[in-house]
PDB file of N, CA and C in Angstrom:
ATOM      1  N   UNK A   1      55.414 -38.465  12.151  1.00  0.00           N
ATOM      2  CA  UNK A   1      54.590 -37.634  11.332  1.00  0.00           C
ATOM      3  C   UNK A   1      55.315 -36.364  10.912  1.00  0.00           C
ATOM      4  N   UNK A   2      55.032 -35.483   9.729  1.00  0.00           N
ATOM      5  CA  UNK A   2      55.283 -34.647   9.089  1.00  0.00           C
ATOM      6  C   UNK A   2      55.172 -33.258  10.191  1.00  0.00           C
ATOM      7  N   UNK A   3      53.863 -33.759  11.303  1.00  0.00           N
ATOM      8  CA  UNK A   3      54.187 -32.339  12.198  1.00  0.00           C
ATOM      9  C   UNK A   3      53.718 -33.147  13.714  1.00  0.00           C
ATOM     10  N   UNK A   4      54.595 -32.727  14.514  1.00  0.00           N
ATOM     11  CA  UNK A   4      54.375 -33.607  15.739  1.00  0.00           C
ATOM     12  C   UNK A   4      53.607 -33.285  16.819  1.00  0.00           C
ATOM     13  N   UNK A   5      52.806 -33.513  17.316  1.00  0.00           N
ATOM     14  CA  UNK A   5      51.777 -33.659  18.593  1.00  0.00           C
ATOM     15  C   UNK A   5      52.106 -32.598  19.510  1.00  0.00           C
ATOM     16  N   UNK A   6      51.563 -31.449  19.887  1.00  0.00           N
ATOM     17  CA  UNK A   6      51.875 -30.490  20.141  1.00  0.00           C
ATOM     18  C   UNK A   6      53.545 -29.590  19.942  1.00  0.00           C
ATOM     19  N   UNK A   7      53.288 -29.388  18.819  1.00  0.00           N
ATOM     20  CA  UNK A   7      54.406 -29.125  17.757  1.00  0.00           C
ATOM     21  C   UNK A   7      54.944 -27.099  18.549  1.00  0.00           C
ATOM     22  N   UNK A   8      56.077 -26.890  18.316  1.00  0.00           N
ATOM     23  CA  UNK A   8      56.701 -25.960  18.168  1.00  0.00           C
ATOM     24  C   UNK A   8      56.151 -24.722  17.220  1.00  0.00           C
ATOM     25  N   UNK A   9      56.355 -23.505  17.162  1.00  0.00           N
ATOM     26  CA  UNK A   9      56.019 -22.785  16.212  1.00  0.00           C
ATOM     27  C   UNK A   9      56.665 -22.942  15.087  1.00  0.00           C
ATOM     28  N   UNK A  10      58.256 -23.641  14.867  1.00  0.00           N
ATOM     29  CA  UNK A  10      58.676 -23.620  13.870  1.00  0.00           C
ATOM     30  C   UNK A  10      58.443 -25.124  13.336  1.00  0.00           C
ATOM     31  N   UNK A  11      58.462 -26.135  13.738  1.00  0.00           N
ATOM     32  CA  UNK A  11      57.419 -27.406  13.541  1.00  0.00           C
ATOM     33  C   UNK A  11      56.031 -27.297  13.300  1.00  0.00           C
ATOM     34  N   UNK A  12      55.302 -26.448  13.204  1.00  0.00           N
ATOM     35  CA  UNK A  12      53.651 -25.748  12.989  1.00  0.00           C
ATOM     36  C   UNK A  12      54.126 -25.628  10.903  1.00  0.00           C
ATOM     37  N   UNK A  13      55.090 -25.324  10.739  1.00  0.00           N
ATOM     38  CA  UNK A  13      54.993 -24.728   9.603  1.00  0.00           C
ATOM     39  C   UNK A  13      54.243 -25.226   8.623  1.00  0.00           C
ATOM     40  N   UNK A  14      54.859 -26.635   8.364  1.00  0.00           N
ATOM     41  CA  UNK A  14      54.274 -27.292   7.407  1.00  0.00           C
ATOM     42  C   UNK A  14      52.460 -26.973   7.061  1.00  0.00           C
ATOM     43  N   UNK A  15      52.133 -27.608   8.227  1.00  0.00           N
ATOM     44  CA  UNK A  15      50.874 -27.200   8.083  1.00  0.00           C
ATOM     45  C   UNK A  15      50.137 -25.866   8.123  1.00  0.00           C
ATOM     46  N   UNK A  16      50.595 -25.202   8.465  1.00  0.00           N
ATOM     47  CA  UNK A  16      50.432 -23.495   8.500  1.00  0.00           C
ATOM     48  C   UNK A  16      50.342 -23.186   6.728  1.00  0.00           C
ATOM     49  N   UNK A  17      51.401 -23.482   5.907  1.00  0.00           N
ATOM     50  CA  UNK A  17      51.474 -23.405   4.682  1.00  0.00           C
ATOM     51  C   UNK A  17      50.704 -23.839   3.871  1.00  0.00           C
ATOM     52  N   UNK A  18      50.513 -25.432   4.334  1.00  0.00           N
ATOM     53  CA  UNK A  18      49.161 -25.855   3.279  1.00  0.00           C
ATOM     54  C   UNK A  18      47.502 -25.427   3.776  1.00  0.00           C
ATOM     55  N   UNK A  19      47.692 -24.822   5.149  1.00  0.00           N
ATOM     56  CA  UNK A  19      46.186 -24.211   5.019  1.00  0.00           C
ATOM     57  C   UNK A  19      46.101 -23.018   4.056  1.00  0.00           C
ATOM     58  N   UNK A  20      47.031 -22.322   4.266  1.00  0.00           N
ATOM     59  CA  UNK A  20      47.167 -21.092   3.371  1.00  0.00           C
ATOM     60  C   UNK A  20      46.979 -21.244   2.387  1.00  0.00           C
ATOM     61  N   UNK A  21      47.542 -22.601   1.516  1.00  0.00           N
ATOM     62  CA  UNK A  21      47.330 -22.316   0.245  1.00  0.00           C
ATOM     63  C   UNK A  21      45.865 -22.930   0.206  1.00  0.00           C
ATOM     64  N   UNK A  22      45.301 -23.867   0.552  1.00  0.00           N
ATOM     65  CA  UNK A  22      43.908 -23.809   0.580  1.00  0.00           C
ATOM     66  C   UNK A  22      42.955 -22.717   0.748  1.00  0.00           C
ATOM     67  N   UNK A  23      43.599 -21.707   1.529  1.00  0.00           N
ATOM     68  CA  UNK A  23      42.523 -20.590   1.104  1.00  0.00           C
ATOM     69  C   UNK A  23      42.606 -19.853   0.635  1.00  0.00           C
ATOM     70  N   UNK A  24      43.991 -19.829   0.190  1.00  0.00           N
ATOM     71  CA  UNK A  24      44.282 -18.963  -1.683  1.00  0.00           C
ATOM     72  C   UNK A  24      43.362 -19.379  -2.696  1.00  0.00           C
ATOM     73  N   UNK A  25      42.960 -20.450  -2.589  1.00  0.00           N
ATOM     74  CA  UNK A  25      42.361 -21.328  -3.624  1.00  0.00           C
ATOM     75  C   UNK A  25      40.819 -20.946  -3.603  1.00  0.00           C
ATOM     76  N   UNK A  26      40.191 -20.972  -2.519  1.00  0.00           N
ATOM     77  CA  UNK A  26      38.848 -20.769  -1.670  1.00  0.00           C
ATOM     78  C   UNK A  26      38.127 -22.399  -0.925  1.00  0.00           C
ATOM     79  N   UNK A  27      39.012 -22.883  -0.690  1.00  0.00           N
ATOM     80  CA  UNK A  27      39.074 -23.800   0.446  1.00  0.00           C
ATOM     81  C   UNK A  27      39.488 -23.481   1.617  1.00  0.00           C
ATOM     82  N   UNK A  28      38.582 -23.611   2.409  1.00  0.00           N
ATOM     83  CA  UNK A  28      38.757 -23.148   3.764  1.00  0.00           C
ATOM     84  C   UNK A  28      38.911 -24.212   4.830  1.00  0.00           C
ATOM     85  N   UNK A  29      39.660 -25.346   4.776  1.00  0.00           N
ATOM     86  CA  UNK A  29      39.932 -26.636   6.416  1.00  0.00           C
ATOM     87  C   UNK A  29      39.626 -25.947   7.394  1.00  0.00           C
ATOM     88  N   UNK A  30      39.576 -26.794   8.387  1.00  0.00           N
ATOM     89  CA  UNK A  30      39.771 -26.806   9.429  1.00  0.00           C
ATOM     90  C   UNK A  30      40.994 -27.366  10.114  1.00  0.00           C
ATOM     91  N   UNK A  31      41.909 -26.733  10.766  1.00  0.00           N
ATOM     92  CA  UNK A  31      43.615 -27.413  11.480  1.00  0.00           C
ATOM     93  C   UNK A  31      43.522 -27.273  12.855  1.00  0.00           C
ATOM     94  N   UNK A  32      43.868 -28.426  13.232  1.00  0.00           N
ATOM     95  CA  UNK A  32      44.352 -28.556  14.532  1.00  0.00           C
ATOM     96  C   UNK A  32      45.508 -28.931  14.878  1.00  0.00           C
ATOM     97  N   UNK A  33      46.347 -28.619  15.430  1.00  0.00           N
ATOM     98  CA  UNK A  33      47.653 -29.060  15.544  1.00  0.00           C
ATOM     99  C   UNK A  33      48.419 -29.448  14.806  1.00  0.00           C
ATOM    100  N   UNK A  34      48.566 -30.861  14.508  1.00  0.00           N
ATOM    101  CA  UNK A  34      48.885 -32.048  13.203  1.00  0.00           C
ATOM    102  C   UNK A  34      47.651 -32.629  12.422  1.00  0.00           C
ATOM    103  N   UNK A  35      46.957 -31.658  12.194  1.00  0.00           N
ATOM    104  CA  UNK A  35      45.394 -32.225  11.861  1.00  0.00           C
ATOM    105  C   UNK A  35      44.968 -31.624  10.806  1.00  0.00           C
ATOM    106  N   UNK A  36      44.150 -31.867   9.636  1.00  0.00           N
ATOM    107  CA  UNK A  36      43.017 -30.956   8.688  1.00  0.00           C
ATOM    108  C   UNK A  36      42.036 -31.475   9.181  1.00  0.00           C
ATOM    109  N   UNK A  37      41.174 -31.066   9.064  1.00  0.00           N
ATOM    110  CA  UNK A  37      39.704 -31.281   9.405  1.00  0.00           C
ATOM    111  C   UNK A  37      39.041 -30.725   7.646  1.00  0.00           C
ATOM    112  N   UNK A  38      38.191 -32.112   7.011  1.00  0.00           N
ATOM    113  CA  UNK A  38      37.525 -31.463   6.043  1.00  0.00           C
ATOM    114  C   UNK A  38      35.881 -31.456   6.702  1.00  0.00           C
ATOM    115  N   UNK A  39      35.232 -30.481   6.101  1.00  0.00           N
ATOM    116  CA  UNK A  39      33.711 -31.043   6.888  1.00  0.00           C
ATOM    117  C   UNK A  39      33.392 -29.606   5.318  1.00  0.00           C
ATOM    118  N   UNK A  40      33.091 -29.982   4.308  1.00  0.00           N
ATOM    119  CA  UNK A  40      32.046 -29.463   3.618  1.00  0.00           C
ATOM    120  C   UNK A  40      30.675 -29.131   3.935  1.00  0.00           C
ATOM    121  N   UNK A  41      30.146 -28.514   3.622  1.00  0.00           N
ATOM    122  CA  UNK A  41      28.317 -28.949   3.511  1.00  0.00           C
ATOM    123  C   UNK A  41      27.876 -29.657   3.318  1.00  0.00           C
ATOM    124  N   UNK A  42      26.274 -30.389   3.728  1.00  0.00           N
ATOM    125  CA  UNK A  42      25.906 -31.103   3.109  1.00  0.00           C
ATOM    126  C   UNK A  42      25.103 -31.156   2.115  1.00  0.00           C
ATOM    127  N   UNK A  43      24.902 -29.931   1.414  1.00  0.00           N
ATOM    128  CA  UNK A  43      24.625 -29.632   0.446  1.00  0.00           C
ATOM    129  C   UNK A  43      25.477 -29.598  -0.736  1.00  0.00           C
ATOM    130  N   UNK A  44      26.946 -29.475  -0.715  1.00  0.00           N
ATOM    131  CA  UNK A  44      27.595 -29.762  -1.572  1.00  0.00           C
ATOM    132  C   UNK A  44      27.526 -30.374  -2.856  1.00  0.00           C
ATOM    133  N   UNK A  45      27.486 -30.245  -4.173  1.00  0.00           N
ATOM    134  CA  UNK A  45      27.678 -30.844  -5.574  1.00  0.00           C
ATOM    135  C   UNK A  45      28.691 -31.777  -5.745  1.00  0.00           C
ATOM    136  N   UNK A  46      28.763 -32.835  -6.644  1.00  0.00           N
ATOM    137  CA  UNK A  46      29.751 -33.633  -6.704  1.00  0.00           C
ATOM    138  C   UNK A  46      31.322 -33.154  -7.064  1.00  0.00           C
ATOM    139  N   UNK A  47      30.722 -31.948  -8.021  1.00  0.00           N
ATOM    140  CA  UNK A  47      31.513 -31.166  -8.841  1.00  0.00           C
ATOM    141  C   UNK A  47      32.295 -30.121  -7.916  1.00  0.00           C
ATOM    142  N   UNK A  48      31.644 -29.500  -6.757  1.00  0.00           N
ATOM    143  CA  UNK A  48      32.469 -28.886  -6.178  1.00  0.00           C
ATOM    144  C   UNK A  48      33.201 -29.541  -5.238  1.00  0.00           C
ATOM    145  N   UNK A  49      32.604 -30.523  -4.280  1.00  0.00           N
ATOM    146  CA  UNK A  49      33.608 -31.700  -3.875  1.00  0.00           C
ATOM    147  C   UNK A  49      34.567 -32.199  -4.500  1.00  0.00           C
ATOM    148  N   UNK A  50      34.945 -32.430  -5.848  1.00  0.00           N
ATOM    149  CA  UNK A  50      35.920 -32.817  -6.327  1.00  0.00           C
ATOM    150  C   UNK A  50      37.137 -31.699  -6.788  1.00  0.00           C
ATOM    151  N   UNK A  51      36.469 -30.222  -6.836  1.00  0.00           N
ATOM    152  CA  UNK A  51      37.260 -29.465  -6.977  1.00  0.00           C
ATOM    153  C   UNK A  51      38.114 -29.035  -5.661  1.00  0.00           C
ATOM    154  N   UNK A  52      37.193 -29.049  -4.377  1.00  0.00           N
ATOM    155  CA  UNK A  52      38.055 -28.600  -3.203  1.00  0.00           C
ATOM    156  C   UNK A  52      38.915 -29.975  -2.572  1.00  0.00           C
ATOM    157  N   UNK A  53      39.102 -31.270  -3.500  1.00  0.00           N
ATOM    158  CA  UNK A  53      39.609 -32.344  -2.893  1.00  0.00           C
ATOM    159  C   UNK A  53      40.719 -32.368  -3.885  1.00  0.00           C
ATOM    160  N   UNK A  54      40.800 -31.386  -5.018  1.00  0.00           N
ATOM    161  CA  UNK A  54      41.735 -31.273  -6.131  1.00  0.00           C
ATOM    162  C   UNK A  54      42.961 -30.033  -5.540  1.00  0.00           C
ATOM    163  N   UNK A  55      42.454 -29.137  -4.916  1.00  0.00           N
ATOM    164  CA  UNK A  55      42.947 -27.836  -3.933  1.00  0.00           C
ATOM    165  C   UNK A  55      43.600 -28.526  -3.495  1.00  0.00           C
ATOM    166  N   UNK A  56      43.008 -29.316  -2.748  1.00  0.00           N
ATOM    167  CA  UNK A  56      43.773 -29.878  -0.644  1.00  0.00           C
ATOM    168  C   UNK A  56      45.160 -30.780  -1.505  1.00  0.00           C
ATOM    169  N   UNK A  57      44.376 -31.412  -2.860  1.00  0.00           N
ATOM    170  CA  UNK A  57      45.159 -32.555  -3.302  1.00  0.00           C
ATOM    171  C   UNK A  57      46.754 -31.545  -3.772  1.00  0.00           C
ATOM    172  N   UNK A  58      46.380 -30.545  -4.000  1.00  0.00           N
ATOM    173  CA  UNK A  58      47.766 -29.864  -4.882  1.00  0.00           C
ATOM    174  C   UNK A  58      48.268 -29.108  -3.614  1.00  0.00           C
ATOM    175  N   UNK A  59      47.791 -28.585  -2.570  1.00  0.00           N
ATOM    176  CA  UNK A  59      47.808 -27.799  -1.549  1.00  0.00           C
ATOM    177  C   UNK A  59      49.146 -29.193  -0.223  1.00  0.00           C
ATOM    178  N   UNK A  60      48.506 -30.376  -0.701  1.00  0.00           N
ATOM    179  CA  UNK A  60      49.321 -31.174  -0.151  1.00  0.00           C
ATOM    180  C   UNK A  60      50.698 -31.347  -0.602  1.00  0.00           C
ATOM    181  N   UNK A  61      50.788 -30.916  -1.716  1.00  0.00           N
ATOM    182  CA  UNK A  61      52.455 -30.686  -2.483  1.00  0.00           C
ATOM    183  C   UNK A  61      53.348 -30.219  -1.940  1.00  0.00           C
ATOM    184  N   UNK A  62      53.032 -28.872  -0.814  1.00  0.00           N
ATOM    185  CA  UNK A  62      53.849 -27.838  -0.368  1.00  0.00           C
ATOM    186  C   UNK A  62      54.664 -28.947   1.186  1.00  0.00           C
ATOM    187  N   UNK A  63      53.753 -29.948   1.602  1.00  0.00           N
ATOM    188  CA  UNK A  63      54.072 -30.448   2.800  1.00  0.00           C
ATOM    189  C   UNK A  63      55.128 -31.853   2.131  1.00  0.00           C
ATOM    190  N   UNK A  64      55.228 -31.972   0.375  1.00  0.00           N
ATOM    191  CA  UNK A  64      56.030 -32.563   0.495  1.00  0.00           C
ATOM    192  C   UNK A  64      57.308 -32.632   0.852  1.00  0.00           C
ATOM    193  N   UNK A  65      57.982 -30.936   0.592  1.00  0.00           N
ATOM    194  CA  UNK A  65      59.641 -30.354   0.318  1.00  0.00           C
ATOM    195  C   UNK A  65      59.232 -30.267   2.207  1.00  0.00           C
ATOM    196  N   UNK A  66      58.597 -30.592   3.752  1.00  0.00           N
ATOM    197  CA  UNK A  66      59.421 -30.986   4.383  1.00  0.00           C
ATOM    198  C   UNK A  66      59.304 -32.495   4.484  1.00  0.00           C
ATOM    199  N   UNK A  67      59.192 -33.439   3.918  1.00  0.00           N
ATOM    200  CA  UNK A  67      58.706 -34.569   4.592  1.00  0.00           C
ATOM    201  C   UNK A  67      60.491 -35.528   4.610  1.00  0.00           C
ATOM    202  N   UNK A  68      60.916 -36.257   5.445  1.00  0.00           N
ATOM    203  CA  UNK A  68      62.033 -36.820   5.009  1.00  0.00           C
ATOM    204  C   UNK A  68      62.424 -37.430   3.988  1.00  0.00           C
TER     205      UNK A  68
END
């Protein structure tokens, strides 16, 4: 995996970065380790669900430049 099972601080990065940019955006995950956690509301619109799955979706870009 891209970040490994109780990972290092400098192995943390990847994912450290794409939470960030998710909440540049105003998406807020949830991370655990090697983990996102999405959990919206359940009140949520279709329309805003697709916008914060468009975030995570571009927010996932940054974890490409480490992947092998």
């Amino acid at each position: 995996g891209l970040v490994p099972f109780n990972p290092t601080p400098e192995q943390y990065l990847p994912i450290l970065e794409v939470v960030a940019e998710c909440k540049k955006q105003g998406v807020w995950p949830f991370h655990h380790f090697n983990r996102i956690h999405i959990a919206p509301p359940l009140n949520i619109s279709e329309q805003e669900l697709v916008q914060g799955l468009e975030v995570i979706d571009k927010a996932l870009d940054i974890a490409d430049k480490y992947a092998d």
